[in-house]
Protein backbone atom coordinates (compact mmCIF):
# COMPACT_ATOMS: atom_id res chain seq x y z
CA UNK A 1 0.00 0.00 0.00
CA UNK A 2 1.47 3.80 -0.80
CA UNK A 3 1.73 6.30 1.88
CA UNK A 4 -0.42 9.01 1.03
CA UNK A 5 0.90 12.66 -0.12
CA UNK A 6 1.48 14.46 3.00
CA UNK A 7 0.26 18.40 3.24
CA UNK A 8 2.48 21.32 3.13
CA UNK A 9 2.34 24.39 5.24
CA UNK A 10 4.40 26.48 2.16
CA UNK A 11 4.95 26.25 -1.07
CA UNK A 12 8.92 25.54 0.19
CA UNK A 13 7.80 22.90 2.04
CA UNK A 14 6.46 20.84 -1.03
CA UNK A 15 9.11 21.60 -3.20
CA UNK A 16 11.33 20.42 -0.66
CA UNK A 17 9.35 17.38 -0.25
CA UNK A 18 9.27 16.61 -4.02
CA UNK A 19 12.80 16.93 -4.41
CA UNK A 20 13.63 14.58 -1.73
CA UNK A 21 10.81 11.82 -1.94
CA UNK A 22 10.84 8.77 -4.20
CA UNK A 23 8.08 9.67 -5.36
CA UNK A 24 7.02 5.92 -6.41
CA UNK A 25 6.09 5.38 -2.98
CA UNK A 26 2.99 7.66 -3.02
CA UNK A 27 -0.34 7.40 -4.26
CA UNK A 28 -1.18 9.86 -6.58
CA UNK A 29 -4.18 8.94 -7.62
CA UNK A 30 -5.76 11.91 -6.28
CA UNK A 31 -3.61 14.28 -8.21
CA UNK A 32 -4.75 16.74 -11.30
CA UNK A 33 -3.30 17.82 -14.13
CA UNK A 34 -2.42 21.35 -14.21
CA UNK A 35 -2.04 23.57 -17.36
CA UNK A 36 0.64 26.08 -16.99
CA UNK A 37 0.51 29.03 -19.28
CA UNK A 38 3.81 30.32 -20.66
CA UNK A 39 2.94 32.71 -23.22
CA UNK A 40 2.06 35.53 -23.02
CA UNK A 41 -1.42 37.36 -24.32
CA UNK A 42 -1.37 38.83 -27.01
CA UNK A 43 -4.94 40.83 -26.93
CA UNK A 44 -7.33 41.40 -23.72
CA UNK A 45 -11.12 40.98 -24.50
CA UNK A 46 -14.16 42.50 -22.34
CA UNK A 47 -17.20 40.18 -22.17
CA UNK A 48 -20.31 41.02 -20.79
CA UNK A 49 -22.40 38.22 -19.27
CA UNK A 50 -25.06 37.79 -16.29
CA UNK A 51 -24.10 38.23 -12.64
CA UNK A 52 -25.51 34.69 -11.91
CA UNK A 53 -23.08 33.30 -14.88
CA UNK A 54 -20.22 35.21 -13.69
CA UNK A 55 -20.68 34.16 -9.73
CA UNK A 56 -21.13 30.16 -11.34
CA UNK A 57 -17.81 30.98 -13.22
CA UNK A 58 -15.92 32.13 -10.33
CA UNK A 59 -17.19 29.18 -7.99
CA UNK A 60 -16.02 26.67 -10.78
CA UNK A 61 -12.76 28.23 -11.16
CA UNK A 62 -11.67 27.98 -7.37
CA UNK A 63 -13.43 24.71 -7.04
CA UNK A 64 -10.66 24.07 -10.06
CA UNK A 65 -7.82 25.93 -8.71
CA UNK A 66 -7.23 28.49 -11.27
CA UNK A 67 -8.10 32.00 -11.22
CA UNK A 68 -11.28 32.95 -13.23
CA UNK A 69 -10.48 34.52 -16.16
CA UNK A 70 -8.20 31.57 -17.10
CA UNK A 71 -11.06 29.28 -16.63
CA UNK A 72 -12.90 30.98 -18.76
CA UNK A 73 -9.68 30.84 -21.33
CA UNK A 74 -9.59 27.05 -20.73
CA UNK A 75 -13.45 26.54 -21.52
CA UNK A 76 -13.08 28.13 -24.88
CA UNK A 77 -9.99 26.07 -25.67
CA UNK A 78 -11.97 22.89 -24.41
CA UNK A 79 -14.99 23.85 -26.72
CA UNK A 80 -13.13 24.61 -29.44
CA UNK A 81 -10.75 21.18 -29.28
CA UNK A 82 -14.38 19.23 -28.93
CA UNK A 83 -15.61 21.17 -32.16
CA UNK A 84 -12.48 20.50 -34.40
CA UNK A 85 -12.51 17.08 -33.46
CA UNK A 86 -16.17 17.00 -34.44
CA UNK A 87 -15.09 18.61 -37.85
């Protein structure tokens, strides 16, 4: 049986931990992939949409760990991959 992933007071403390654990001996079958964004934007865009979407928006995003406006990013990319594969 693997140990489960301990929690981490600091962001030091896990990257401590992950460069000193064998990492095999964990379960990480609770993890998530996370999308890191490198490039930079190119354009900013204003949308206008209900309060009641927006607040739904924002409670999805933290539920997801990201910060709004890049959930929003990553539901158009998601929407868009699931149309061209349509296509």
């Amino acid at each position: 049986m693997k140990k489960p992933i301990p929690s981490f007071g600091s962001d030091i403390e896990a990257e401590d931990f992950v460069a000193n654990a064998d990492l095999s001996d964990y379960d990480l079958s609770g993890g998530q992939v996370v999308r890191f964004e490198m490039r930079p934007k190119d354009r900013a865009v204003s949308l206008r949409m209900r309060e009641s979407l927006l607040t739904a928006v924002r409670g999805e995003a933290a539920r997801a760990g990201v910060p709004y406006q890049r959930f929003i990013r990553m539901a158009i990319e998601s929407a868009l991959e699931r149309t061209a594969r349509k296509g």
